[in-house]
C-alpha atoms as a PDB file:
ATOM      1  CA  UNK A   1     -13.472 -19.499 -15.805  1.00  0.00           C
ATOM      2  CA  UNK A   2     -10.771 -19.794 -18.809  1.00  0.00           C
ATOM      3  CA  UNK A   3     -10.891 -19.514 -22.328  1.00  0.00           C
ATOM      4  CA  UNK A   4      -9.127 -22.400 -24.332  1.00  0.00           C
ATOM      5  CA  UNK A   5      -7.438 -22.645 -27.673  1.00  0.00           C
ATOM      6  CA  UNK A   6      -7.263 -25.950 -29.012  1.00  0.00           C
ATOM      7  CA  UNK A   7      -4.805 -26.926 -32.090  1.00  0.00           C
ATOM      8  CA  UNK A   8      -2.993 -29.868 -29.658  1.00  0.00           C
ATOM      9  CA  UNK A   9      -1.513 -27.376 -27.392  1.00  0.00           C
ATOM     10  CA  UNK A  10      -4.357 -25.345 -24.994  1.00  0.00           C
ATOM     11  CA  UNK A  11      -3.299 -21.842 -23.723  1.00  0.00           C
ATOM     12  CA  UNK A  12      -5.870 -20.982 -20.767  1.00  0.00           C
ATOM     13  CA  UNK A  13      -6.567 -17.187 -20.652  1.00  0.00           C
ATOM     14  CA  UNK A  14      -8.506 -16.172 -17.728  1.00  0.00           C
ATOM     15  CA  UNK A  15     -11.783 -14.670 -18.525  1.00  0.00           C
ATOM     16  CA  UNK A  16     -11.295 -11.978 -16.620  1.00  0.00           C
ATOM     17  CA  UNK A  17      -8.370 -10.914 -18.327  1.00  0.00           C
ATOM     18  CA  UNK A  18     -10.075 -11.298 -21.840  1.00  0.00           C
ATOM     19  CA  UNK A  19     -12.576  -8.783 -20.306  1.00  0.00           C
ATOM     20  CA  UNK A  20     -10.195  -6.643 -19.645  1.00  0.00           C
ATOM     21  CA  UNK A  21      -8.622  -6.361 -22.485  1.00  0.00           C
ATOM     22  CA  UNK A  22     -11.764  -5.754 -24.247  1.00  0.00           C
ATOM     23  CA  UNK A  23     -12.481  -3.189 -22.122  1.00  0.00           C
ATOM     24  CA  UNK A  24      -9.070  -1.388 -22.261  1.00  0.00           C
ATOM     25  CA  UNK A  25      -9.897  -1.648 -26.490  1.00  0.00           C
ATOM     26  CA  UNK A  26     -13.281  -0.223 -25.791  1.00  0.00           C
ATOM     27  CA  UNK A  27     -12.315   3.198 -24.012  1.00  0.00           C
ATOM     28  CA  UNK A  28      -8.740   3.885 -25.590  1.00  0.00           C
ATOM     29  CA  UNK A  29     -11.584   4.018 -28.883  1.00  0.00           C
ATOM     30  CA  UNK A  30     -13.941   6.421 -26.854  1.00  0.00           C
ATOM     31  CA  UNK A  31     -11.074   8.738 -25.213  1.00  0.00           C
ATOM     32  CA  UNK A  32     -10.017   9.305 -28.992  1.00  0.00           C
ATOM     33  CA  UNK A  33      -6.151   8.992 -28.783  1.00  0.00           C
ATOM     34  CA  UNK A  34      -5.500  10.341 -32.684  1.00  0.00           C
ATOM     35  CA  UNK A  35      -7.155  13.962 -30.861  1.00  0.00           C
ATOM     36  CA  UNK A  36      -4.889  13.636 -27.993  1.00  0.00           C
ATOM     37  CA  UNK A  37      -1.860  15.486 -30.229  1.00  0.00           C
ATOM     38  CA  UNK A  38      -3.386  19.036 -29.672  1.00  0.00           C
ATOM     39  CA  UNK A  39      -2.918  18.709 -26.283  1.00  0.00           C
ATOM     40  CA  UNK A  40       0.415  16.781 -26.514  1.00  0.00           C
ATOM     41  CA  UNK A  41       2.124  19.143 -29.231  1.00  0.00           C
ATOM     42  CA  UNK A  42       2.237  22.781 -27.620  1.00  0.00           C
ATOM     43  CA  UNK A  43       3.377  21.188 -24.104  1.00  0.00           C
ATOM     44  CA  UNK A  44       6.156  19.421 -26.581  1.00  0.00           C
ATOM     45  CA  UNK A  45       6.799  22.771 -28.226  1.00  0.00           C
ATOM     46  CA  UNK A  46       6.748  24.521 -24.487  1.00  0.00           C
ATOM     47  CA  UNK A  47       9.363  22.246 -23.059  1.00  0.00           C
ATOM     48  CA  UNK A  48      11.776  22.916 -26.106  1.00  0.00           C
ATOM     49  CA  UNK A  49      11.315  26.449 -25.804  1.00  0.00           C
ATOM     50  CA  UNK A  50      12.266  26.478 -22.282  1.00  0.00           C
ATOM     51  CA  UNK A  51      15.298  24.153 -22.987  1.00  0.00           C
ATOM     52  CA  UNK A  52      16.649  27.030 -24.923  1.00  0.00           C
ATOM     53  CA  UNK A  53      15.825  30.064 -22.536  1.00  0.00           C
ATOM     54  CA  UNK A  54      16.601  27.883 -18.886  1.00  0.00           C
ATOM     55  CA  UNK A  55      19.159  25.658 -20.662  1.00  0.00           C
ATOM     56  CA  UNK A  56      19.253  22.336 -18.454  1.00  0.00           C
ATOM     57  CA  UNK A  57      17.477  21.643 -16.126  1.00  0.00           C
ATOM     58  CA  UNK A  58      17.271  19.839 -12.707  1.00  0.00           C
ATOM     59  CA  UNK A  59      15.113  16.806 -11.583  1.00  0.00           C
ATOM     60  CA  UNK A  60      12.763  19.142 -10.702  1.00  0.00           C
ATOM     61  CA  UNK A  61      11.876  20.105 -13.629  1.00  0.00           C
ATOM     62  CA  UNK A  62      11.804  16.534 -15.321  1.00  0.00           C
ATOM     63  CA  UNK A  63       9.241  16.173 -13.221  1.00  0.00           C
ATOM     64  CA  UNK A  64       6.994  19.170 -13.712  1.00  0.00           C
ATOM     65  CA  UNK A  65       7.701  18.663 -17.399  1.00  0.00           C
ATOM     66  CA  UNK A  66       5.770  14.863 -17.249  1.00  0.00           C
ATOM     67  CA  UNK A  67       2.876  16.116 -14.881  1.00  0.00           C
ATOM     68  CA  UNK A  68       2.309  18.926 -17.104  1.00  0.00           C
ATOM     69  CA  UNK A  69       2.182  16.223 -19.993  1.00  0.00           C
ATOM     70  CA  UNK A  70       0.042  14.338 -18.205  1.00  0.00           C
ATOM     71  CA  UNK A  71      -2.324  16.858 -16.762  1.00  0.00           C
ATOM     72  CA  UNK A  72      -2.449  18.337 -20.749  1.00  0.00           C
ATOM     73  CA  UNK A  73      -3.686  14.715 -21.876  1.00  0.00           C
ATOM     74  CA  UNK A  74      -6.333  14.126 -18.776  1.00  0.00           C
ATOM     75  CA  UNK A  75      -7.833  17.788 -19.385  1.00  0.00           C
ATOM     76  CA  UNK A  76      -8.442  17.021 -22.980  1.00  0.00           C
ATOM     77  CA  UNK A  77      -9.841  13.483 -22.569  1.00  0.00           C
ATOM     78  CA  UNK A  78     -12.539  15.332 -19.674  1.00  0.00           C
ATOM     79  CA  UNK A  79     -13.034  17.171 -22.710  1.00  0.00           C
ATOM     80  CA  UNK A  80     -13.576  14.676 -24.916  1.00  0.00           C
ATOM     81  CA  UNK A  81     -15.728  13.053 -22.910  1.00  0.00           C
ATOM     82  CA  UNK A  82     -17.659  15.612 -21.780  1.00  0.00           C
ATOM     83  CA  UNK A  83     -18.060  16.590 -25.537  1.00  0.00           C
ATOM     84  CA  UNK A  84     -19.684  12.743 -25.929  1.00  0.00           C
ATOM     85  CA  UNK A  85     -21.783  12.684 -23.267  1.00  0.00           C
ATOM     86  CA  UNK A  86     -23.769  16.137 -23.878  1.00  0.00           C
ATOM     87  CA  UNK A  87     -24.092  15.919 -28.090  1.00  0.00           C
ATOM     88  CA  UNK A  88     -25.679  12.687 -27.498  1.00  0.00           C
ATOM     89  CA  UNK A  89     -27.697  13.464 -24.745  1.00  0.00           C
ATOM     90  CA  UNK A  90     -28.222  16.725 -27.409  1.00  0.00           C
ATOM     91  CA  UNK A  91     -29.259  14.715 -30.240  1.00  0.00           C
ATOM     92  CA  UNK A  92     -26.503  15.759 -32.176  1.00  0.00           C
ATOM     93  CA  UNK A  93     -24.343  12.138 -31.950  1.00  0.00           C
ATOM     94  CA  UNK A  94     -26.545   9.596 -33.741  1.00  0.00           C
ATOM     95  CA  UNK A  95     -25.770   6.126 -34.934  1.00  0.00           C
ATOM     96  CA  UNK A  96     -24.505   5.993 -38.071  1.00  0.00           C
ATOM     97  CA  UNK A  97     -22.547   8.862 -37.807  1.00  0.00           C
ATOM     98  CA  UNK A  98     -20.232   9.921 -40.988  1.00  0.00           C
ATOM     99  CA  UNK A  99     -17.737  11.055 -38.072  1.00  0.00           C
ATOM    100  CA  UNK A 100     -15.831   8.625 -35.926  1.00  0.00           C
ATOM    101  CA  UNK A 101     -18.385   6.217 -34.200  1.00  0.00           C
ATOM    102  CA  UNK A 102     -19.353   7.346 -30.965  1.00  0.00           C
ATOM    103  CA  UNK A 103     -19.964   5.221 -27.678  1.00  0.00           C
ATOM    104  CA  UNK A 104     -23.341   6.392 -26.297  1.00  0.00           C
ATOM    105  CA  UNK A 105     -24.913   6.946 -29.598  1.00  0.00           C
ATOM    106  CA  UNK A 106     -23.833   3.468 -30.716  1.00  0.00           C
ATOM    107  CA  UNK A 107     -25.063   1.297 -27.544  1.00  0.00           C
ATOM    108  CA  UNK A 108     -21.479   0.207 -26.762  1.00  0.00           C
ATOM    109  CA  UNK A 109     -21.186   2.218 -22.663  1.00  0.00           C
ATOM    110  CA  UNK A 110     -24.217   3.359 -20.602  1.00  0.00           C
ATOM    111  CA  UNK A 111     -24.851   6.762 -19.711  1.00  0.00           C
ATOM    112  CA  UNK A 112     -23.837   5.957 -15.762  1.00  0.00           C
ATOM    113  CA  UNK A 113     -20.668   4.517 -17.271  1.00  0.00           C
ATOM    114  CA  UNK A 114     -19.547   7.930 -19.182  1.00  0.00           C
ATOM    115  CA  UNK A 115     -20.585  10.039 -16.400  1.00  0.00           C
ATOM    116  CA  UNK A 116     -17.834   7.970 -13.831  1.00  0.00           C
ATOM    117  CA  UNK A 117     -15.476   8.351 -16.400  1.00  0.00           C
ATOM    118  CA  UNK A 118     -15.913  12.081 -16.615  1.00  0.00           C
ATOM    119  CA  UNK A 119     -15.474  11.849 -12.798  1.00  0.00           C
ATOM    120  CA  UNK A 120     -12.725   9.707 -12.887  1.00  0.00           C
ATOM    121  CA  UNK A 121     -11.150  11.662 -15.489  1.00  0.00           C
ATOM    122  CA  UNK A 122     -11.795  14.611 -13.906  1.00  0.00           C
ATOM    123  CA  UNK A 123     -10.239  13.274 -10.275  1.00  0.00           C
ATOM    124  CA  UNK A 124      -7.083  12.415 -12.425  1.00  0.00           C
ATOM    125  CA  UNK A 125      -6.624  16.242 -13.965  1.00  0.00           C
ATOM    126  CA  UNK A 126      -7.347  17.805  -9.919  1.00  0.00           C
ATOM    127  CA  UNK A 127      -4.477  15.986  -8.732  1.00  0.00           C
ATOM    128  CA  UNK A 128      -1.887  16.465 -11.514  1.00  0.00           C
ATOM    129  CA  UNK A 129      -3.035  20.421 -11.655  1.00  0.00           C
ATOM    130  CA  UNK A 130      -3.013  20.345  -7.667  1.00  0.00           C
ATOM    131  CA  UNK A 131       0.646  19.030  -8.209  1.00  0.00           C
ATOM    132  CA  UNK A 132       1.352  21.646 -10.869  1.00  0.00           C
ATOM    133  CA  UNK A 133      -0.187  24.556  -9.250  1.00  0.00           C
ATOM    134  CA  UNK A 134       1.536  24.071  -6.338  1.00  0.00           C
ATOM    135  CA  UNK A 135       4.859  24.907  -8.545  1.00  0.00           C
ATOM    136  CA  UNK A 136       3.775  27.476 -10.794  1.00  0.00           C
ATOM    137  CA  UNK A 137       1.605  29.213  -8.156  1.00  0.00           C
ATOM    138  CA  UNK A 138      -1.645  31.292  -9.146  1.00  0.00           C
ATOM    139  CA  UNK A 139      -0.639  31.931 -12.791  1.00  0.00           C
ATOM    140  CA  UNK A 140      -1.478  27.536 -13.009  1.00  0.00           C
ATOM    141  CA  UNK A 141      -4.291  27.909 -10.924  1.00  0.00           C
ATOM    142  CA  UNK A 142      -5.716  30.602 -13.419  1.00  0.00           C
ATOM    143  CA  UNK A 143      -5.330  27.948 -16.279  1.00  0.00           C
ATOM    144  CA  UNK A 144      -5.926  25.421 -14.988  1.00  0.00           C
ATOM    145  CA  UNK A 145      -9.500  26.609 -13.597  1.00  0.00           C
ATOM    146  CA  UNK A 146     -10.593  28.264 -16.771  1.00  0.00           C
ATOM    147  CA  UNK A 147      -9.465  25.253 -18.794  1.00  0.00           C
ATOM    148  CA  UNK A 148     -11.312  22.972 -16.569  1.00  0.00           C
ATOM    149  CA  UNK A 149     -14.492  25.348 -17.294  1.00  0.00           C
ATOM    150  CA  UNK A 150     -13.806  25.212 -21.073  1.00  0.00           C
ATOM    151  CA  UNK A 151     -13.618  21.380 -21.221  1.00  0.00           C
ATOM    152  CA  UNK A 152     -17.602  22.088 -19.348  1.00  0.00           C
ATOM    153  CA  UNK A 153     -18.935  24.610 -21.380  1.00  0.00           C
ATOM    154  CA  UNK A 154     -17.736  23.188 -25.103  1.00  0.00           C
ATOM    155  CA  UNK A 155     -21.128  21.179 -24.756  1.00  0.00           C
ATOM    156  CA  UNK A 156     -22.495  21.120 -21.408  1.00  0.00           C
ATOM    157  CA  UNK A 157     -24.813  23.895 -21.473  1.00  0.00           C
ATOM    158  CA  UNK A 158     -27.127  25.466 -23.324  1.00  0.00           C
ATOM    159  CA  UNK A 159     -24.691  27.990 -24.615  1.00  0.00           C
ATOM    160  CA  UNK A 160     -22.318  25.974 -25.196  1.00  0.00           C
ATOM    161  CA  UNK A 161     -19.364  27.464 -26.885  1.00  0.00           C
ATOM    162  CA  UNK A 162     -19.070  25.055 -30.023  1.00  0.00           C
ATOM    163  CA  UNK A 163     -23.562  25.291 -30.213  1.00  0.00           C
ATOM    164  CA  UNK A 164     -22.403  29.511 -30.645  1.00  0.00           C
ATOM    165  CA  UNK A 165     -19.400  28.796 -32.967  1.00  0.00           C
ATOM    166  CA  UNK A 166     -17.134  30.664 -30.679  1.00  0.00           C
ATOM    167  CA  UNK A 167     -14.943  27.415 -29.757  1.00  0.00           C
ATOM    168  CA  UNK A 168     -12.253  28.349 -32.346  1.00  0.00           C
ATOM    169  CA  UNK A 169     -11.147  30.966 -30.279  1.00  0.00           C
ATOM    170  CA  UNK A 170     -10.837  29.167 -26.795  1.00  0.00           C
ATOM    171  CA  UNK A 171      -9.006  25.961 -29.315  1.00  0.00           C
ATOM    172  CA  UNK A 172      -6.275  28.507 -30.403  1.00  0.00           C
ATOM    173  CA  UNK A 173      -5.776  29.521 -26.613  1.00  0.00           C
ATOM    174  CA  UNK A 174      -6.057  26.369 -24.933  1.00  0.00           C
ATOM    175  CA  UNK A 175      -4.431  23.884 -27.306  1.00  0.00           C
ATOM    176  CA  UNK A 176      -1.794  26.384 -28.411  1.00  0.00           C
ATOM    177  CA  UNK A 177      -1.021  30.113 -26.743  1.00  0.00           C
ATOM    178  CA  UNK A 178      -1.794  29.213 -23.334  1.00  0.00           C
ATOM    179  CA  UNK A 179      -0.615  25.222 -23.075  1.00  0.00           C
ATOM    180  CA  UNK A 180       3.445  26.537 -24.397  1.00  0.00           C
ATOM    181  CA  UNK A 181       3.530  29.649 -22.719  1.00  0.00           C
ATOM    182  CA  UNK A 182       1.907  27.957 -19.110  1.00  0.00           C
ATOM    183  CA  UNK A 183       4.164  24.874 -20.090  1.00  0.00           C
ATOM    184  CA  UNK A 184       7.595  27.182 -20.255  1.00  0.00           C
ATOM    185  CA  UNK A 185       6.184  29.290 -17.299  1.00  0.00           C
ATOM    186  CA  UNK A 186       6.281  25.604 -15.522  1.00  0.00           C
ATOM    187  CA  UNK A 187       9.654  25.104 -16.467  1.00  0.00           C
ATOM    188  CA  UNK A 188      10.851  28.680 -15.076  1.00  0.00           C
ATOM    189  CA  UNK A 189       9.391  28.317 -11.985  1.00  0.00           C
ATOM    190  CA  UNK A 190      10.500  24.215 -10.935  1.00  0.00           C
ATOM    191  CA  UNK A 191      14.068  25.477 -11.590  1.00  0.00           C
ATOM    192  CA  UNK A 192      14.102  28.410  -9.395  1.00  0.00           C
ATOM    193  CA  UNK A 193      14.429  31.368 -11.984  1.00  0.00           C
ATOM    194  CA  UNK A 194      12.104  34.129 -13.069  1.00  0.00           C
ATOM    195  CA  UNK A 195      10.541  34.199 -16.160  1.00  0.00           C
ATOM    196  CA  UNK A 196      10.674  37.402 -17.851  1.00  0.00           C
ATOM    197  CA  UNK A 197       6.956  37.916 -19.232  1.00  0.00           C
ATOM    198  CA  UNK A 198       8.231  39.868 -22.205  1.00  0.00           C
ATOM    199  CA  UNK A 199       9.594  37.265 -23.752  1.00  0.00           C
ATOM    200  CA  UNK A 200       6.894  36.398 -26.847  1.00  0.00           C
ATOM    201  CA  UNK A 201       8.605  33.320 -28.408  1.00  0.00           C
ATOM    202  CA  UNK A 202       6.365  31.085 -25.913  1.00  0.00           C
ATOM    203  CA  UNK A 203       3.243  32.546 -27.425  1.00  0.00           C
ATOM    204  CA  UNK A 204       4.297  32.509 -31.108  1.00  0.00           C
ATOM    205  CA  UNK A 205       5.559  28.930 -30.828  1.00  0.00           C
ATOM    206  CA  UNK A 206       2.169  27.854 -29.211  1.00  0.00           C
ATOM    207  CA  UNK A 207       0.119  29.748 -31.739  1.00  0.00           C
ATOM    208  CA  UNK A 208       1.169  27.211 -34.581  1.00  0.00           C
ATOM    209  CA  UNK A 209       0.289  24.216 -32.232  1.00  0.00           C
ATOM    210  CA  UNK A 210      -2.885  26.421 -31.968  1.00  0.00           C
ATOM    211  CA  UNK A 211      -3.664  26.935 -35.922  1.00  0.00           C
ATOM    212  CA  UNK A 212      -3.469  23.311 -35.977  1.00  0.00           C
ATOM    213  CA  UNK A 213      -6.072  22.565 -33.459  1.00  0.00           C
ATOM    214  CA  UNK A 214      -8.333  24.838 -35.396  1.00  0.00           C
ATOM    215  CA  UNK A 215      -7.800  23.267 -38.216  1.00  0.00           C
ATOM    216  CA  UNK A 216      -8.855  19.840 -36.735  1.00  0.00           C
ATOM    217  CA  UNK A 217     -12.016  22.049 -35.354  1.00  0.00           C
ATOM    218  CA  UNK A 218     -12.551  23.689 -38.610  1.00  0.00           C
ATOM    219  CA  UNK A 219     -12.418  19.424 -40.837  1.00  0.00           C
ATOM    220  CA  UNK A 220     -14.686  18.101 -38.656  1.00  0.00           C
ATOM    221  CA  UNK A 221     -17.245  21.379 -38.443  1.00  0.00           C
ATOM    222  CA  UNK A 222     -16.979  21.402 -42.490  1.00  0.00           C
ATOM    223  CA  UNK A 223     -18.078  17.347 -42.728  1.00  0.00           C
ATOM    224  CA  UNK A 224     -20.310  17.763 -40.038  1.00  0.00           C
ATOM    225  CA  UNK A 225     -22.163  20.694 -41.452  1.00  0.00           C
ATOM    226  CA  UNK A 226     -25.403  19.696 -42.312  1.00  0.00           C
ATOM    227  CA  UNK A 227     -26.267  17.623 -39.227  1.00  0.00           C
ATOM    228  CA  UNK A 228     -25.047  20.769 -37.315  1.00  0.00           C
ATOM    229  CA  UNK A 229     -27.500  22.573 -39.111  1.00  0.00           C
ATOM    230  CA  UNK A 230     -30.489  20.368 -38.124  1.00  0.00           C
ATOM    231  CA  UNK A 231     -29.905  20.000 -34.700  1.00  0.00           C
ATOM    232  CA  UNK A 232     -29.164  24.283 -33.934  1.00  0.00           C
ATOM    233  CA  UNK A 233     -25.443  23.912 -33.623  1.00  0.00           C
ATOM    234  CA  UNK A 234     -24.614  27.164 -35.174  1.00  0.00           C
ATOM    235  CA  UNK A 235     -20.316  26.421 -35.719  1.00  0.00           C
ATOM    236  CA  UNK A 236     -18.723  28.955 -38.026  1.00  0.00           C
ATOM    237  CA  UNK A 237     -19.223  26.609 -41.356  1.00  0.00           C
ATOM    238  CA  UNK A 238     -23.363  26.660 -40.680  1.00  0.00           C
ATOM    239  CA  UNK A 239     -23.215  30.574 -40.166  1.00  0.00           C
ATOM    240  CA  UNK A 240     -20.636  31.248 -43.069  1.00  0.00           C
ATOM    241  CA  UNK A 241     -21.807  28.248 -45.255  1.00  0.00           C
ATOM    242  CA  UNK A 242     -19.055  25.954 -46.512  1.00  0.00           C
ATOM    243  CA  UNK A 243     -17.087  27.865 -49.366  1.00  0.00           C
ATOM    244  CA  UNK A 244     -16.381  30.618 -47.103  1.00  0.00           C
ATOM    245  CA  UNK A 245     -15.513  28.169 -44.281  1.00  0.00           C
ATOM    246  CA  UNK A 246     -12.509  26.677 -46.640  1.00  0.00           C
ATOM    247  CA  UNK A 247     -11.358  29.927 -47.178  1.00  0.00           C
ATOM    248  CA  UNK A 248     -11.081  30.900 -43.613  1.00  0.00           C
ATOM    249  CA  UNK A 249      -9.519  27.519 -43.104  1.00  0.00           C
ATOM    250  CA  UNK A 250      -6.919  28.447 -46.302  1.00  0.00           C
ATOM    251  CA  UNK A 251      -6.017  31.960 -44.008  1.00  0.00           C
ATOM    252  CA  UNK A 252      -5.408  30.039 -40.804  1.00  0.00           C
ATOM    253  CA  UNK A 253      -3.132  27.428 -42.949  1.00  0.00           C
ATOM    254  CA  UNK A 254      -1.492  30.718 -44.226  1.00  0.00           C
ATOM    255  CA  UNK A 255      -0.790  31.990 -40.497  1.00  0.00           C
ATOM    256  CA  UNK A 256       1.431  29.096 -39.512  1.00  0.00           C
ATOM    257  CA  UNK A 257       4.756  30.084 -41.170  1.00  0.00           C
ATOM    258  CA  UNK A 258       4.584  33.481 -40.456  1.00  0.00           C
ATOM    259  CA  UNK A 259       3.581  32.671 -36.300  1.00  0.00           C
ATOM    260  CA  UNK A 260       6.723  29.691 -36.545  1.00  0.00           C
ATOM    261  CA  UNK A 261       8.884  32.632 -37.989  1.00  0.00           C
ATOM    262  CA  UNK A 262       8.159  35.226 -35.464  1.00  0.00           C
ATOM    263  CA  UNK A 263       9.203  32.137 -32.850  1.00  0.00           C
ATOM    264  CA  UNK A 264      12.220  30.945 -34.565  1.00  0.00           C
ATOM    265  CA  UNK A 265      13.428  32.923 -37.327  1.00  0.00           C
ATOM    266  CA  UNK A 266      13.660  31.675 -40.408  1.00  0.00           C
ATOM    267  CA  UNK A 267      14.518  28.265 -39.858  1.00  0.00           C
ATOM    268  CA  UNK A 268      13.032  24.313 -40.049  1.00  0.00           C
ATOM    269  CA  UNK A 269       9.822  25.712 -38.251  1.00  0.00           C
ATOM    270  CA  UNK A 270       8.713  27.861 -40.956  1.00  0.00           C
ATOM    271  CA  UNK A 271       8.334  24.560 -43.201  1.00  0.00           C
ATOM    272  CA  UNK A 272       5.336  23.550 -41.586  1.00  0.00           C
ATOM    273  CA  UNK A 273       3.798  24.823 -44.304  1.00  0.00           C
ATOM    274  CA  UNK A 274       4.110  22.302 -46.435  1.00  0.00           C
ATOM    275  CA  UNK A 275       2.839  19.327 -44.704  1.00  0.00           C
ATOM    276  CA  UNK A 276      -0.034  21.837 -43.771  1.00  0.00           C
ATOM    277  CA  UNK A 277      -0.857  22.933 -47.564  1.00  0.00           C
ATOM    278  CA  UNK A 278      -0.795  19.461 -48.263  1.00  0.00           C
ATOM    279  CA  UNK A 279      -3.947  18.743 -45.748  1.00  0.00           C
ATOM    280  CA  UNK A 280      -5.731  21.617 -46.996  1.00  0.00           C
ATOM    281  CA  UNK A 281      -5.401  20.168 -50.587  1.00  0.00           C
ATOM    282  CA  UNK A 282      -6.913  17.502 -49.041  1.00  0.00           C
ATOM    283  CA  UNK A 283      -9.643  19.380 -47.251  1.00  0.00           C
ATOM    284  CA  UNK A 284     -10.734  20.789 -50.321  1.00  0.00           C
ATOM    285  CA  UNK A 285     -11.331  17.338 -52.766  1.00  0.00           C
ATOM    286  CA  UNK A 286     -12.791  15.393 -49.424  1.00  0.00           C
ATOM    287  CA  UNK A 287     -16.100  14.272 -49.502  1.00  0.00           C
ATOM    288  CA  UNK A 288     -18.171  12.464 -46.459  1.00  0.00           C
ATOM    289  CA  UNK A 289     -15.713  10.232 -44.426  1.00  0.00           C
ATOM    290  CA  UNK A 290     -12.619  11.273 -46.425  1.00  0.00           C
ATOM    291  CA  UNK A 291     -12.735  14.455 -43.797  1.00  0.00           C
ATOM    292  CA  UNK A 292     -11.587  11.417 -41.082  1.00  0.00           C
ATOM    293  CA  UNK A 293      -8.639  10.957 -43.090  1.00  0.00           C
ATOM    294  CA  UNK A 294      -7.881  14.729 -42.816  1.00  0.00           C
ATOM    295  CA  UNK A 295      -8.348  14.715 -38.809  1.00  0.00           C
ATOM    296  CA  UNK A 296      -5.466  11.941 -39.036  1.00  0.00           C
ATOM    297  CA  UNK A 297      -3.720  13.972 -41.132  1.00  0.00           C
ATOM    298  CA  UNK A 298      -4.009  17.210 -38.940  1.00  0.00           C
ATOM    299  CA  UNK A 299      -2.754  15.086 -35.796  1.00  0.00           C
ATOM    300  CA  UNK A 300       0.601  14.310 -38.394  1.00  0.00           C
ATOM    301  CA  UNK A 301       0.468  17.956 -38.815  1.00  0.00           C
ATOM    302  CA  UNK A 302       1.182  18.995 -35.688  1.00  0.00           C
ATOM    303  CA  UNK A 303       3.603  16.503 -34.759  1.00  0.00           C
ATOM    304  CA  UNK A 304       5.681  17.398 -37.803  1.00  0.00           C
ATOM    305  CA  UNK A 305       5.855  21.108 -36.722  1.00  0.00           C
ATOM    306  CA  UNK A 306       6.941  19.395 -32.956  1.00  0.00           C
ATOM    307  CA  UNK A 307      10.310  17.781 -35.302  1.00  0.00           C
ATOM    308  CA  UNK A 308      10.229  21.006 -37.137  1.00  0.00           C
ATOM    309  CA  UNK A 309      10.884  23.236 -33.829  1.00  0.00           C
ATOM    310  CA  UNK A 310      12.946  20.066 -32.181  1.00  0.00           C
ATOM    311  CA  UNK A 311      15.476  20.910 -36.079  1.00  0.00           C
ATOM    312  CA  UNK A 312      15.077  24.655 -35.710  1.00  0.00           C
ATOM    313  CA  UNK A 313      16.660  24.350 -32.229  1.00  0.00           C
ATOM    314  CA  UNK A 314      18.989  22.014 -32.458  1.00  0.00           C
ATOM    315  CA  UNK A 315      20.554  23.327 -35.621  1.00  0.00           C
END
């Protein structure tokens, strides 16, 4: 079967392929690639690092370097999904939504059809950490089991970390602290050489990448607050109430400099505090689905501070 275009000349188009393409539309939406730069970022800011402390690198580590990019990006879109397939199942995705639509909750996949994609998903991130672990040895195997675990309990249970407003905690680690300093203990180990664990700079470089996630946390907790409240999802803006949610939110903003300093000196790194004032300013006049905006403008946030540490190093 073909679809036609008329106007004298007819281009045929397979059907299937039109499907396809549809499809391929329809998930890259429900994966939510504008999230994917917390996971991206600290790997980005891990890989510099290293480049600094190893200098270059062989093959081998080219290689670890894109599986542990890849493996970052499949471990937060099992998250993702995961995160869609239990709030709806909660009751806490509806249609409507002020927040970016949602598949289930708008009738646009099945319930079968996220569930294989979790599987899928989760297939994908076994065999890049399998890959990974078998480099970096039981240190990986650590991460990569308790981030695995994370991605699960976010929403999957009935303590679920972001239901107990405790997720902040695990976003700092996981999409900050622990993705540089696993992503430079990566490096390390592909090239052969020992990585001295007292070396911090891993851990403060992370930490920004880790602020930033929070901040993306902390936007769409603060729009999101009075459905929260309705449906027992107790994050930190329904136990603190709003006003004292932007000011926690104006501390962590406040952090950023002082973690990029302790990482870099002072140098290009520490101006990450502009573009990240400038998104709290934001924060703080947004109303209903202006916070959307802000998530963007978080994602920008953290890829800024990525050129910010790429200047700090190469100057």
């Amino acid at each position: 079967m073909y679809l036609c275009a008329t106007n004298n000349s007819v281009t045929q188009i397979p059907l299937y392929l039109f499907h396809f393409n549809i499809m391929f539309l329809l998930w890259l939406r429900i994966i939510r690639p504008q999230t994917l730069f917390a996971s991206l970022c600290p790997v980005l800011v891990g890989l510099m690092v290293a480049h600094t402390l190893i200098g270059e690198t062989n093959p081998s580590g080219h290689l670890t370097a894109l599986l542990t990019i890849l493996c970052a990006l499949a471990l937060q879109i099992l998250s993702n999904l995961v995160n869609d397939y239990y709030d709806y199942k909660r009751g806490t995705d509806k249609q409507g939504r002020v927040g970016f639509k949602r598949a289930l909750a708008e009738g646009t996949v099945r319930e079968g059809e996220m569930r294989t994609a979790c599987y899928i998903t989760l297939a994908c991130a076994l065999v890049l950490g399998a890959a990974l672990c078998y480099v970096g040895g039981w240190v990986i195997v650590a991460i990569g089991v308790t981030a695995i675990l994370f991605a699960w309990l976010y929403t999957a249970t009935p303590y679920s970390l972001s239901y107990l407003g405790i997720a902040d905690i695990f976003v700092f680690l996981y999409y900050g602290v622990i993705a540089s300093w696993g992503t430079v203990w990566l490096q390390y180990k592909a090239v052969g050489q020992t990585f001295d664990l007292h070396q911090l700079s891993p851990l403060y470089a992370g930490a920004v990448c880790g602020l930033i996630s929070m901040c993306v946390l902390a936007i769409n907790n603060i729009r999101d607050i009075e459905d929260d409240r309705l449906v027992g999802k107790r994050t930190i803006p329904v136990r603190v109430g709003k006003r004292a949610a932007l000011v926690i939110l104006g501390v962590v903003v406040a952090l950023m400099p002082l973690f990029a300093w302790l990482a870099f000196g002072m140098s290009w790194a520490t101006a990450v505090i502009l573009p990240a004032c400038f998104l709290y300013y934001k924060v703080l006049r947004a109303e209903g689905t202006e916070y959307n905006l802000c998530l963007l403008m978080a994602g920008i946030v953290n890829l800024i501070y990525v050129g910010l540490v790429w200047l700090s190093i190469a100057g």
